[in-house]
C-alpha atoms as a PDB file:
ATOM      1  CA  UNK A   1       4.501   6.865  -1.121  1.00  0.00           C
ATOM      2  CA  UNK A   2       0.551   7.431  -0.837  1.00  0.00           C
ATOM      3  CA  UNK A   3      -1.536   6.791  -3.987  1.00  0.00           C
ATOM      4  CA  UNK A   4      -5.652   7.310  -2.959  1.00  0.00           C
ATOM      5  CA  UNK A   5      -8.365   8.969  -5.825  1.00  0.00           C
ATOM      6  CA  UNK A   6      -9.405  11.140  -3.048  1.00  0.00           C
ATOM      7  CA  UNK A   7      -7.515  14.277  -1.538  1.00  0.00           C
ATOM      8  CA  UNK A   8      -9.093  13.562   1.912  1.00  0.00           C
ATOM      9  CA  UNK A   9      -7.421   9.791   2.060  1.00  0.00           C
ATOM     10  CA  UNK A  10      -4.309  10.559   0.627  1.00  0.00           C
ATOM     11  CA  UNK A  11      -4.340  13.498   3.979  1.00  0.00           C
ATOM     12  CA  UNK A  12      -4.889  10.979   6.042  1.00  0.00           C
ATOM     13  CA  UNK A  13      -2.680   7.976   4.949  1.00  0.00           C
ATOM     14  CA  UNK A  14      -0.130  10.750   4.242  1.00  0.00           C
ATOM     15  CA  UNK A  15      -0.455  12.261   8.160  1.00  0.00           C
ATOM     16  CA  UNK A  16      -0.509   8.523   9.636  1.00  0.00           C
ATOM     17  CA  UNK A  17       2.660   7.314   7.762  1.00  0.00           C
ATOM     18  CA  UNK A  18       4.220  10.970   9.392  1.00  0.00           C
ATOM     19  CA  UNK A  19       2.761   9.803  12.548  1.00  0.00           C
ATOM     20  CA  UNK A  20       4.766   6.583  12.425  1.00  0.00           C
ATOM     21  CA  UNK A  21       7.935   8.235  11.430  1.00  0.00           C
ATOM     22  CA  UNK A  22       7.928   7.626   7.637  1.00  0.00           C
ATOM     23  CA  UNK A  23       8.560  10.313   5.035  1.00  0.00           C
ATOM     24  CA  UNK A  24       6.348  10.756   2.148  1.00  0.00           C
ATOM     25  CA  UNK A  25       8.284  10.736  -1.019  1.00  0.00           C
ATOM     26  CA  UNK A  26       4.962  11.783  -3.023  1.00  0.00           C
ATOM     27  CA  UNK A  27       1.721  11.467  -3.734  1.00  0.00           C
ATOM     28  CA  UNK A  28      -0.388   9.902  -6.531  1.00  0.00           C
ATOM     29  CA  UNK A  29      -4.458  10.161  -7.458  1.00  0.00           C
ATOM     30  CA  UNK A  30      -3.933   6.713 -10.151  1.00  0.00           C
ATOM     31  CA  UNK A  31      -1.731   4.286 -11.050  1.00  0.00           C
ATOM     32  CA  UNK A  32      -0.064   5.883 -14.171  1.00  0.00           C
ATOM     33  CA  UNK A  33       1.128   9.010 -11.906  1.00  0.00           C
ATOM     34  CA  UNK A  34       2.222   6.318  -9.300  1.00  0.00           C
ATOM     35  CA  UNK A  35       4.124   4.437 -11.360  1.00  0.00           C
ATOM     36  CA  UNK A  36       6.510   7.338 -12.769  1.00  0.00           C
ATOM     37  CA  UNK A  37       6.736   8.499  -9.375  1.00  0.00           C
ATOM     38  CA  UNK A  38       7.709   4.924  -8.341  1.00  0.00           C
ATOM     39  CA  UNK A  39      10.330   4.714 -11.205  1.00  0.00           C
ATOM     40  CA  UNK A  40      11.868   8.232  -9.782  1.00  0.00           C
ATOM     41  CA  UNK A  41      11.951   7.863  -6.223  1.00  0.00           C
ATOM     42  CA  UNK A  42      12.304   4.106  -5.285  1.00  0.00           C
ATOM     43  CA  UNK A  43      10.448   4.314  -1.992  1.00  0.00           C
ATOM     44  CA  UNK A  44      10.294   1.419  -0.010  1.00  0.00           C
ATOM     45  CA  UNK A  45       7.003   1.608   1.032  1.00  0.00           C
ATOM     46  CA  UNK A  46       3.490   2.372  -0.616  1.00  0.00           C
ATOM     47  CA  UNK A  47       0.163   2.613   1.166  1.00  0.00           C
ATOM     48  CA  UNK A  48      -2.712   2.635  -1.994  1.00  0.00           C
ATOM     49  CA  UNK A  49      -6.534   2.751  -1.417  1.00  0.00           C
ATOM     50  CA  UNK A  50      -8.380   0.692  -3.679  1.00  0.00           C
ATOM     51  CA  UNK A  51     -10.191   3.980  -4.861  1.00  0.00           C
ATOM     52  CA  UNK A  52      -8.169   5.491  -7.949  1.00  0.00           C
ATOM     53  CA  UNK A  53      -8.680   8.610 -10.053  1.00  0.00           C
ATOM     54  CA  UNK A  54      -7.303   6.283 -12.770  1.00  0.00           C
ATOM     55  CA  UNK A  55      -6.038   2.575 -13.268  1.00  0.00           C
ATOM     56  CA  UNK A  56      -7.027  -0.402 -11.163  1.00  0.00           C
ATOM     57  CA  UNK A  57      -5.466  -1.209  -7.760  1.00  0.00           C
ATOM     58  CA  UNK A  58      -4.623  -4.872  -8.988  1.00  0.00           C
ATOM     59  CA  UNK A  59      -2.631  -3.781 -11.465  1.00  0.00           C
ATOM     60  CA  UNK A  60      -1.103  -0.857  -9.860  1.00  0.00           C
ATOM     61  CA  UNK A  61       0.250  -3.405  -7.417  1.00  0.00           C
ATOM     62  CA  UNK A  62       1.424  -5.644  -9.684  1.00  0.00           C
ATOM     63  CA  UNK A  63       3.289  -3.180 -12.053  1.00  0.00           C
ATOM     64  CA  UNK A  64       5.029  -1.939  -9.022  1.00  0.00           C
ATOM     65  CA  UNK A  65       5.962  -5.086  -7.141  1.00  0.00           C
ATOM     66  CA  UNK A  66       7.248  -6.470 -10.758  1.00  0.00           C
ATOM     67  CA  UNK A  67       9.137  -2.740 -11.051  1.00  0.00           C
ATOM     68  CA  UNK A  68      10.476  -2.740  -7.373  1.00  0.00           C
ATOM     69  CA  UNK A  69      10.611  -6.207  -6.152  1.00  0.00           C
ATOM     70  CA  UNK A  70      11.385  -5.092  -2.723  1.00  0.00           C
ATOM     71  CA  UNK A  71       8.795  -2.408  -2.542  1.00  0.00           C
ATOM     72  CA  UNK A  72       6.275  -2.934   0.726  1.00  0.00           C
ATOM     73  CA  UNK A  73       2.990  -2.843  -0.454  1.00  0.00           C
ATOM     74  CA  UNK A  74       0.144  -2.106   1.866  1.00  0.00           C
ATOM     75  CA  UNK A  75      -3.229  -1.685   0.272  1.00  0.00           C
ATOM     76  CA  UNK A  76      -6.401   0.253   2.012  1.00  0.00           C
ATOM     77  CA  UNK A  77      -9.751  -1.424   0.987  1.00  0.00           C
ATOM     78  CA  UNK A  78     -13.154  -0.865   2.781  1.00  0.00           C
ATOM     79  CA  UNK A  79     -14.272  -3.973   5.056  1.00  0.00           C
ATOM     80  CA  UNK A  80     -17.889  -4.045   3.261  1.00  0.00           C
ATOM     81  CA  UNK A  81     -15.703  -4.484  -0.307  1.00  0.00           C
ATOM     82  CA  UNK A  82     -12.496  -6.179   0.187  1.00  0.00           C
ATOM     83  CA  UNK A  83     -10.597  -7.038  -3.251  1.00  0.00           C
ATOM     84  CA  UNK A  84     -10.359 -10.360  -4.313  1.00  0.00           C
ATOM     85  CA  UNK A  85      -7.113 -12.528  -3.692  1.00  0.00           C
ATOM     86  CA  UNK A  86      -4.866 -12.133  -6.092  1.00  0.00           C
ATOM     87  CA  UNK A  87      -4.335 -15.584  -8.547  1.00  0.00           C
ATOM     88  CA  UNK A  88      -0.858 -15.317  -7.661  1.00  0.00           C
ATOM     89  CA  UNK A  89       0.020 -14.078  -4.018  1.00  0.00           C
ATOM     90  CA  UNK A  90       3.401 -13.381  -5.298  1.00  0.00           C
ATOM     91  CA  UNK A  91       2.097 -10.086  -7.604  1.00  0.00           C
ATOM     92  CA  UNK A  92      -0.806  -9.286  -4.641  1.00  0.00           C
ATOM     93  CA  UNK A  93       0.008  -6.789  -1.856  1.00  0.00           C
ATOM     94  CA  UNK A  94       2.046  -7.784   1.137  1.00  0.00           C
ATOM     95  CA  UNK A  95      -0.930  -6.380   3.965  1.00  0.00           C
ATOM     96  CA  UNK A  96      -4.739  -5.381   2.463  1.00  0.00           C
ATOM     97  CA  UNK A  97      -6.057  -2.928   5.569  1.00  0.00           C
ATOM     98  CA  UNK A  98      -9.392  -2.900   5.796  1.00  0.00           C
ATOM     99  CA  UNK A  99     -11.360   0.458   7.032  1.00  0.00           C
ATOM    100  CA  UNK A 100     -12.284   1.143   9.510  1.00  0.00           C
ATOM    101  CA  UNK A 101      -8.740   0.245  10.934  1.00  0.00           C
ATOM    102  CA  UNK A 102      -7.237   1.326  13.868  1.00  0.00           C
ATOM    103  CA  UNK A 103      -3.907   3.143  14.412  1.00  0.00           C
ATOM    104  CA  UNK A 104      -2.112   0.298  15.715  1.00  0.00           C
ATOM    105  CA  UNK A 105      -2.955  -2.014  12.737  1.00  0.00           C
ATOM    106  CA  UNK A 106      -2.189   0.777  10.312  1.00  0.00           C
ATOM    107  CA  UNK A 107       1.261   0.593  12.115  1.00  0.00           C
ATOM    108  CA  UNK A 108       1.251  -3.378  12.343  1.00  0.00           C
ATOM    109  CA  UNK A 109       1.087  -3.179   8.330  1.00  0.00           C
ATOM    110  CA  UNK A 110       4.103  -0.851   7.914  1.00  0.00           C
ATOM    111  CA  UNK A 111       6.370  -3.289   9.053  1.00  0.00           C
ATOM    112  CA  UNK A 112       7.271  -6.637   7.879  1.00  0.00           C
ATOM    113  CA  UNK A 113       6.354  -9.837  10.320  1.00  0.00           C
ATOM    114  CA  UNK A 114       9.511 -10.798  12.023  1.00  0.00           C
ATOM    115  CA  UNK A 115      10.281 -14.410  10.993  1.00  0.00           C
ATOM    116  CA  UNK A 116       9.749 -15.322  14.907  1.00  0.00           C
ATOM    117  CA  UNK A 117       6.249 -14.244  14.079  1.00  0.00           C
ATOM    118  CA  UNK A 118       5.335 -15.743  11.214  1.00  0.00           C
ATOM    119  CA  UNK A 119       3.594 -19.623  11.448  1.00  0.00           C
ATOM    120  CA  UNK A 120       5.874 -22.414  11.435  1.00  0.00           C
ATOM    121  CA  UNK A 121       8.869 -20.402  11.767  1.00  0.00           C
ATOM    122  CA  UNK A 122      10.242 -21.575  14.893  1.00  0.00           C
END
């Protein structure tokens, strides 16, 4: 699922996740429209700029990581703004992308690190 404000980034995130083999369920300009479509469809993934039509990004992620806790959340934030850590890591996003990314770290953030990749894990 895409949620951006803007028509142009939800194009785009939309096109690159069809790039990458991944259907779009839907589409979302804020977090209230997100979240209903969230309840409905039960995607496992959702790529969210920071730039809503409505709602904050913060919460957006944390309604919808308490509402699906196995939803993958990637969040699209521009490098000369990047949001704040979340207090607790466990209601942030699992990958914030910063723009200008490329295509191969838009795909590196799609996927969860294998535990042979992660630090101290072997």
């Amino acid at each position: 699922m895409v949620v951006a404000g803007d028509e142009e980034t939800r194009v785009l995130l939309r096109g690159l996740l069809r790039l990458h083999h991944f259907r779009v369920d839907g589409e979302a300009e804020g977090a209230t429209q997100a979240l209903e479509l969230l309840r409905d469809h039960h995607p496992a993934l959702l790529v969210a700029d920071v730039n809503l039509a409505e709602g904050s990004p913060t919460t957006l992620v944390a309604d919808a990581r308490q509402l699906l806790p196995q939803l993958r959340i990637v969040l699209v934030a521009p490098a000369s703004r990047p949001p704040p850590p979340p207090n607790d890591p466990a209601q942030g996003p699992h990958v914030v992308l910063l723009r200008p990314f490329r295509i191969r770290q838009f795909a590196e953030a799609l996927l969860p690190a294998s535990p042979a990749a992660r630090p101290g894990s072997g």
